[in-house]
N, C-alpha and C. Protein backbone atom coordinates (compact mmCIF):
# COMPACT_ATOMS: atom_id res chain seq x y z
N UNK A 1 0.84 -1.18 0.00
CA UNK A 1 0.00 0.00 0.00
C UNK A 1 0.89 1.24 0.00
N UNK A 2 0.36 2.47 -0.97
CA UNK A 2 1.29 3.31 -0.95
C UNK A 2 0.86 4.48 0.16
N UNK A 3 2.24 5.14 0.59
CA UNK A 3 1.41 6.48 1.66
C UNK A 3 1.11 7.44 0.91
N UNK A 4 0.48 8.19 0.75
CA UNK A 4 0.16 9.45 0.54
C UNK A 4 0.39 10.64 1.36
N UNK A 5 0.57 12.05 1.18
CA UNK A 5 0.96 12.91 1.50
C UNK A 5 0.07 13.75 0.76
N UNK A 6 -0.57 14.71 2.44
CA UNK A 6 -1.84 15.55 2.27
C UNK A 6 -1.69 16.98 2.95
N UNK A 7 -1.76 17.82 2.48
CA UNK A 7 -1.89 18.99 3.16
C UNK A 7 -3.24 20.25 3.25
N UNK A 8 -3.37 20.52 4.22
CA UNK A 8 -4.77 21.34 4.46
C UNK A 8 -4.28 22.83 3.63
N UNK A 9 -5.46 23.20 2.87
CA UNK A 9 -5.06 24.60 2.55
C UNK A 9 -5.78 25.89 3.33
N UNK A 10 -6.23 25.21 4.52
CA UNK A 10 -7.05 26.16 5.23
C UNK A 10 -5.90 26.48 6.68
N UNK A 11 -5.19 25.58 6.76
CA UNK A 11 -4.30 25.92 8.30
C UNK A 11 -3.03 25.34 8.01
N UNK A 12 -2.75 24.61 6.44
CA UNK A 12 -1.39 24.45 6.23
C UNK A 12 -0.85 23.16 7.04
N UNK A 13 -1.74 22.27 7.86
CA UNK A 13 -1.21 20.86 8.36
C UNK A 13 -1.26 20.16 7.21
N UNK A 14 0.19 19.51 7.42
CA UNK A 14 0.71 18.36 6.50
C UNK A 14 0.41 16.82 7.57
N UNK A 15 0.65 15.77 6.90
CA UNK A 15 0.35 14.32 7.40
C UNK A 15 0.88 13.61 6.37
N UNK A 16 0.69 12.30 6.73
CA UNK A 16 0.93 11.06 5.47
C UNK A 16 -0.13 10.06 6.12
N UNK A 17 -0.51 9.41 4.73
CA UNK A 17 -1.90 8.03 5.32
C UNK A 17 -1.72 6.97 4.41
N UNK A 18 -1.16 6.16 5.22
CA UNK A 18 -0.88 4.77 4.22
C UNK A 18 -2.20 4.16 3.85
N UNK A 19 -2.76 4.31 2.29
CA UNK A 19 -3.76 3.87 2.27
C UNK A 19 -3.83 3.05 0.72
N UNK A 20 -4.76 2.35 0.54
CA UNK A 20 -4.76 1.06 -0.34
C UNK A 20 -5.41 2.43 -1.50
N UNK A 21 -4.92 1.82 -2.71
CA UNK A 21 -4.33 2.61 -3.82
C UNK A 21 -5.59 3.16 -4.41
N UNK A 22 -7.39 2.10 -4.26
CA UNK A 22 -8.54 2.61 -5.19
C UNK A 22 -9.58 3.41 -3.47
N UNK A 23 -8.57 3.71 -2.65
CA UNK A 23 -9.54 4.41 -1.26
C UNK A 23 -9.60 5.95 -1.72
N UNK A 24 -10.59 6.81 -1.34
CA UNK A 24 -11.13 7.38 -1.57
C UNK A 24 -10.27 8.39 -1.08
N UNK A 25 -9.70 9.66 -1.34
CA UNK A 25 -8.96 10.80 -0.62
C UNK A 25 -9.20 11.00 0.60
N UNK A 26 -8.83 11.60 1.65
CA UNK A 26 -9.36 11.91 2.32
C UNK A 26 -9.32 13.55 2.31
N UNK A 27 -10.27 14.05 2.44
CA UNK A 27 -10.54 15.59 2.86
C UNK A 27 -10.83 16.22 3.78
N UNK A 28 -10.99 15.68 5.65
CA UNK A 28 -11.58 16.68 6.42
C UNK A 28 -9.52 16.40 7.14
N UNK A 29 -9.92 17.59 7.31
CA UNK A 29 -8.40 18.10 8.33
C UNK A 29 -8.25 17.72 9.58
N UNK A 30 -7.29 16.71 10.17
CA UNK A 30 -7.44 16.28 11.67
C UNK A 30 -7.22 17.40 12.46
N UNK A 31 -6.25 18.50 12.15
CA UNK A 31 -6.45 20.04 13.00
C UNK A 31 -7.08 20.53 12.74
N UNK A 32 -7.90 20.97 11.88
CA UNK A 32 -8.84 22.20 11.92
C UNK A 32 -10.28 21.64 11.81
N UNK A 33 -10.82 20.46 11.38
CA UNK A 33 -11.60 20.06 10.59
C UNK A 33 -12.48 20.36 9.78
N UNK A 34 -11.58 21.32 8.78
CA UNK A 34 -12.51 21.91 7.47
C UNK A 34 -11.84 20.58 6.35
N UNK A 35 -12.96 20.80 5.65
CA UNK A 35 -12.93 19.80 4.65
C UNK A 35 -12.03 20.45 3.30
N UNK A 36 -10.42 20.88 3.70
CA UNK A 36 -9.36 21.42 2.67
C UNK A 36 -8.29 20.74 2.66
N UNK A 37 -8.34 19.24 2.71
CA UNK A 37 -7.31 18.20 2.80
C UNK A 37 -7.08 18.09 1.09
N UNK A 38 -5.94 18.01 0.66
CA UNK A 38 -5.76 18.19 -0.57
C UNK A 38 -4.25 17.13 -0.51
N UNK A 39 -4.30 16.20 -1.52
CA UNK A 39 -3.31 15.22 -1.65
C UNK A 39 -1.97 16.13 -2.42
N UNK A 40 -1.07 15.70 -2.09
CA UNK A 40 -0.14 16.21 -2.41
C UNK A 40 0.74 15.23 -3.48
N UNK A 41 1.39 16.09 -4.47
CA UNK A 41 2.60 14.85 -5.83
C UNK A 41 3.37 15.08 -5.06
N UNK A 42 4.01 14.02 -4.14
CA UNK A 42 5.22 13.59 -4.37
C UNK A 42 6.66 12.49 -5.02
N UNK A 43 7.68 12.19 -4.57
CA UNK A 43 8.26 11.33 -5.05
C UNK A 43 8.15 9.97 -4.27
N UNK A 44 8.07 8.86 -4.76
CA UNK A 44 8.23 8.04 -3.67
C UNK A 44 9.49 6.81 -3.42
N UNK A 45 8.92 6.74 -2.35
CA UNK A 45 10.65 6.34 -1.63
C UNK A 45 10.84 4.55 -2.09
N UNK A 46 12.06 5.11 -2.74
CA UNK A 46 12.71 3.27 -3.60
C UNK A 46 13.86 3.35 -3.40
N UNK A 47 14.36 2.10 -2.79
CA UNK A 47 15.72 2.12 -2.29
C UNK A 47 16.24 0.63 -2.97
N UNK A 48 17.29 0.38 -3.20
CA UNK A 48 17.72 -0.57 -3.82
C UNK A 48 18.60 -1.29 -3.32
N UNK A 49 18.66 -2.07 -2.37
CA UNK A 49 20.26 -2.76 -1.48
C UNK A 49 20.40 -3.49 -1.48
N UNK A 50 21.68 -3.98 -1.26
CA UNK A 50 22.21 -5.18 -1.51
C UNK A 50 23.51 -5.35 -2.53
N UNK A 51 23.53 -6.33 -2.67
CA UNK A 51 24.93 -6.93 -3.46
C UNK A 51 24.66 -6.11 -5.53
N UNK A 52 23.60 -5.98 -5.33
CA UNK A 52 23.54 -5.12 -7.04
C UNK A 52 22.78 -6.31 -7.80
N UNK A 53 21.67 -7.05 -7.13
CA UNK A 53 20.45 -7.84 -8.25
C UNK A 53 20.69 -7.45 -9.46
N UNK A 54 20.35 -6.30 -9.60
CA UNK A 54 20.17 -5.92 -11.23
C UNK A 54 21.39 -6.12 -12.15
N UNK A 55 22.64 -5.29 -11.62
CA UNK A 55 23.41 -5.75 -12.45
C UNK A 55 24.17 -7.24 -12.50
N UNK A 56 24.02 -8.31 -11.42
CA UNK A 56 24.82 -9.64 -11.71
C UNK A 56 23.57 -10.64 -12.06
N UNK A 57 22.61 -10.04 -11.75
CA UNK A 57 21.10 -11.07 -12.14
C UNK A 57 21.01 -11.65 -13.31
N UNK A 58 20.49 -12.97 -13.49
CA UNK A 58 20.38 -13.73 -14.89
C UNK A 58 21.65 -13.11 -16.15
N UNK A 59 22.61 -13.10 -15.41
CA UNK A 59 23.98 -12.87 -16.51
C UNK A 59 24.81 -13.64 -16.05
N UNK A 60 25.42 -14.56 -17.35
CA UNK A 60 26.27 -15.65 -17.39
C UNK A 60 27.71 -14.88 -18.00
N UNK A 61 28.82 -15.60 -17.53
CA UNK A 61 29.97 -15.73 -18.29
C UNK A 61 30.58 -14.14 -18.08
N UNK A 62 31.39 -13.98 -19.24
CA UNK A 62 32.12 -12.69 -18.93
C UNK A 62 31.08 -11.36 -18.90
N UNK A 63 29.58 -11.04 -19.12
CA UNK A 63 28.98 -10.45 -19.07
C UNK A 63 28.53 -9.99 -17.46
N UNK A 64 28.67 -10.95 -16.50
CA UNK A 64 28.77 -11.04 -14.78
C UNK A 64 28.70 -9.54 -14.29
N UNK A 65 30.05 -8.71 -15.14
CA UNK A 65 30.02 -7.40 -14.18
C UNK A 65 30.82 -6.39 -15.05
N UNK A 66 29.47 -5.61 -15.55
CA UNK A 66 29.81 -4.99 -16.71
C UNK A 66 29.94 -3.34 -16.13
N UNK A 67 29.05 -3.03 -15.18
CA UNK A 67 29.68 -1.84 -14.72
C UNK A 67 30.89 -1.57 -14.10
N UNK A 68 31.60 -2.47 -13.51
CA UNK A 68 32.40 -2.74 -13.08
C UNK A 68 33.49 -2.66 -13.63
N UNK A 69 33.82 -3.29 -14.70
CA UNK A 69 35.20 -3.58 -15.83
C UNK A 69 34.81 -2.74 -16.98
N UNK A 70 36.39 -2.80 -17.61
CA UNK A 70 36.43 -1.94 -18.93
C UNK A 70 35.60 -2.36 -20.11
N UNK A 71 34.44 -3.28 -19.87
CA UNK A 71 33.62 -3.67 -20.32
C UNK A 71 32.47 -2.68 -20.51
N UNK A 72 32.45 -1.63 -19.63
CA UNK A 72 31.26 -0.93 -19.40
C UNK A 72 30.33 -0.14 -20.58
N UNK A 73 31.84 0.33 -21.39
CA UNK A 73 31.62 1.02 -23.08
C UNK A 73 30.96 0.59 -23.87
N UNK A 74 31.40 -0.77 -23.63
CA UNK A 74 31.07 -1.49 -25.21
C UNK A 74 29.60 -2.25 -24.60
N UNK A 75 29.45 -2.27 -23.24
CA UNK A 75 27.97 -2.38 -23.03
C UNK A 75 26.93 -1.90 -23.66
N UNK A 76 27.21 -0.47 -23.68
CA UNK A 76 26.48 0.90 -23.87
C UNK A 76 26.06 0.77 -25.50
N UNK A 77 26.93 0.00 -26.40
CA UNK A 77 26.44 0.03 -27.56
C UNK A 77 25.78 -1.14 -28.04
N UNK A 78 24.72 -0.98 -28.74
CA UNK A 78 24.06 -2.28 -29.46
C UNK A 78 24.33 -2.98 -30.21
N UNK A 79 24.76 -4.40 -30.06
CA UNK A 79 25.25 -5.52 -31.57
C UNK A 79 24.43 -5.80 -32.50
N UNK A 80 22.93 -4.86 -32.11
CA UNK A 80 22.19 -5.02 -33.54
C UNK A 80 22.16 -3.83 -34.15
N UNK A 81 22.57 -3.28 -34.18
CA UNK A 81 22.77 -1.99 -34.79
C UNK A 81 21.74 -0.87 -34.58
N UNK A 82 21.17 -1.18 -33.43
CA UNK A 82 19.86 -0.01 -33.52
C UNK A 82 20.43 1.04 -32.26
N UNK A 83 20.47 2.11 -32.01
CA UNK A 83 20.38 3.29 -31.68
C UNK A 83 20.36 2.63 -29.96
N UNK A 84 21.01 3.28 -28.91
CA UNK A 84 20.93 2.91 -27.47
C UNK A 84 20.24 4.37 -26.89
């Protein structure tokens, strides 16, 4: 479930509400309780750790660790000839 991030435009309280993705906004303000709860865009938080899944994952042979080695260049370009 993702959180959301809401801020009142009547008294300016911010919050976050972890809520399941098709729930309904919420709009009344836990400080003021006028109904000016307004969801806020933000970014959301992805973190990636560990040993590097992505880059040693389902890769065999000298391909293993391409950011790593002077391999990294010739990664970057395509052996089918189409545009990277």
């Amino acid at each position: 479930m993702p959180i959301y991030e809401y801020e009142c435009k009547a008294c300016g309280h911010r919050l976050e509400k972890l809520q399941k993705i098709d729930a309904d906004p919420l709009t009344d303000c836990p400080a003021c309780e006028q109904s000016e709860l307004g969801r806020l865009v933000s970014a959301a938080g992805f973190r990636l750790a560990g040993g590097g899944w992505y880059e040693t994952d389902f890769k065999t042979g000298s391909k293993k660790n391409l950011a790593g080695g002077s391999d990294a260049a010739a990664g970057s370009s395509s052996k089918d000839g189409a545009a990277a």
